[in-house]
Protein backbone atom coordinates (compact mmCIF):
# COMPACT_ATOMS: atom_id res chain seq x y z
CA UNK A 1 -58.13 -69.87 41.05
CA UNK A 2 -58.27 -67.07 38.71
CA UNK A 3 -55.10 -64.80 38.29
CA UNK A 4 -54.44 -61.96 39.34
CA UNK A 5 -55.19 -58.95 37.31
CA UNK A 6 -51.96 -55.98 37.11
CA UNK A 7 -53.36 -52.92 35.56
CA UNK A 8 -51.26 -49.58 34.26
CA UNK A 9 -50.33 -48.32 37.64
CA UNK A 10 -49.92 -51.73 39.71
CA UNK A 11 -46.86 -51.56 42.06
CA UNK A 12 -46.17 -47.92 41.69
CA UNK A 13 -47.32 -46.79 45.14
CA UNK A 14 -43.84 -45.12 45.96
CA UNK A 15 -42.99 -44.71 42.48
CA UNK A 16 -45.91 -42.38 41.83
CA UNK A 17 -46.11 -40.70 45.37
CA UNK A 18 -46.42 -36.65 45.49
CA UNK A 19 -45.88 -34.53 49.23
CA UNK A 20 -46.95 -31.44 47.67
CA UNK A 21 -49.85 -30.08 45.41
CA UNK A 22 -49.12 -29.33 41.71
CA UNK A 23 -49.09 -25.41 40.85
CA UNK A 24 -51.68 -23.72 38.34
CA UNK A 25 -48.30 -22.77 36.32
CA UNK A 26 -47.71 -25.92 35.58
CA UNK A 27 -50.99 -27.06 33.77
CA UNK A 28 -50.87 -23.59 31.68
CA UNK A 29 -47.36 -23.62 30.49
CA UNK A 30 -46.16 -23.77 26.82
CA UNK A 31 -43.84 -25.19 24.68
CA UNK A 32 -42.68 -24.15 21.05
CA UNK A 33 -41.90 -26.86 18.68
CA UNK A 34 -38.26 -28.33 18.53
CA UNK A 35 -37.59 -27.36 22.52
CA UNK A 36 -35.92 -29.90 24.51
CA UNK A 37 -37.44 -30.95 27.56
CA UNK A 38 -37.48 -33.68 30.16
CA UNK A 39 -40.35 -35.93 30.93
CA UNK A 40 -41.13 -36.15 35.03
CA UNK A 41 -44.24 -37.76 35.81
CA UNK A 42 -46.71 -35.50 38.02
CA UNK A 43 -49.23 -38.31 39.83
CA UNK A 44 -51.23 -35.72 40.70
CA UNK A 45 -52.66 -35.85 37.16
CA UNK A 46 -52.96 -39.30 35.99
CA UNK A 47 -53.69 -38.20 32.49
CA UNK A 48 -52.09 -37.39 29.82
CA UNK A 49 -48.82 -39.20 32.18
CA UNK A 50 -46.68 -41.48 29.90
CA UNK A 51 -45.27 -44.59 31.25
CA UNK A 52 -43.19 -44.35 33.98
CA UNK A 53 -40.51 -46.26 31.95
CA UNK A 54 -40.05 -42.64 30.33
CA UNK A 55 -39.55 -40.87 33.63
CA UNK A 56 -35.98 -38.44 33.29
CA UNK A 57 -35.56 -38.93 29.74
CA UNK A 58 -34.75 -36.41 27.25
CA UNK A 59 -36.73 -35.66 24.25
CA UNK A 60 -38.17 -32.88 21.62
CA UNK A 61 -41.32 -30.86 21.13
CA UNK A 62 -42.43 -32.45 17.67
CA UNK A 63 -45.53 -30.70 17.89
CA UNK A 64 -49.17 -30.39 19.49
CA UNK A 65 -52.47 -32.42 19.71
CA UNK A 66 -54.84 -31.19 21.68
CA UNK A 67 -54.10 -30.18 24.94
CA UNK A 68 -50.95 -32.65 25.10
CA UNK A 69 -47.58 -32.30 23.23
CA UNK A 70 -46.23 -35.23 21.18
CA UNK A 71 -42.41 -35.45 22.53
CA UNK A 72 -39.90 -37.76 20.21
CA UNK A 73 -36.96 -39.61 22.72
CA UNK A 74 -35.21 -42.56 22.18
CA UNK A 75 -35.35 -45.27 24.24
CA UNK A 76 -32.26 -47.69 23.58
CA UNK A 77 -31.56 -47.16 20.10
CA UNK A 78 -35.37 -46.92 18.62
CA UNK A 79 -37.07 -43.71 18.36
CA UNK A 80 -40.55 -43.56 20.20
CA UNK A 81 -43.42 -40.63 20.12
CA UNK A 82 -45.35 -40.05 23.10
CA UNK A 83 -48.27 -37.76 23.68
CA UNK A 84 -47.76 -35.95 27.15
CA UNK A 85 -49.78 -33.34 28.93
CA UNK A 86 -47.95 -30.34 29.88
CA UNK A 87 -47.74 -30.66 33.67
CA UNK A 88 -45.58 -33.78 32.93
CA UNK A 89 -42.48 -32.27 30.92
CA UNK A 90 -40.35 -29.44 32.18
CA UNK A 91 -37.74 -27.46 30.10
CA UNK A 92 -34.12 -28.93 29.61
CA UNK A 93 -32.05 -26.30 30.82
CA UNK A 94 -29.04 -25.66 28.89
């Protein structure tokens, strides 16, 4: 028997579930460099998502590439970079 494959998004059925359609806002927003934000997965738009691993965490705007924004959190006690599209992050309020 062969095994069986597990891609990316395998077992994140309620996870990843959306009632509600994502608003234009969203995909147009901007973010200045050094802002804190929060990443929150939108499965509406599988790219540009990080891992769901990173979903609630805090992080930085370190800067742009492309049409995503590279966001610096820590996860435990070891810095990580991740590329994220803008409809995934949402401003920390403070």
């Amino acid at each position: 028997m062969v095994t069986r494959s597990h891609g990316v998004r395998w077992g994140t059925k309620k996870k990843l579930r959306k009632s509600s359609r994502t608003p234009i806002t969203k995909y147009l927003q901007s973010f200045e460099e050094g802002e804190a934000v929060v990443i929150l997965p939108d499965s509406a738009s599988p790219r540009g998502m990080p891992f769901p691993r990173f979903k609630g965490l805090a992080g930085r705007v370190a800067g742009k590439r492309g049409g995503a924004y590279i966001i610096s959190v820590m996860d435990g006690n070891k810095r990580k970079i991740l590329a994220v599209k803008p409809e995934h992050i949402r401003r920390l309020s403070q």
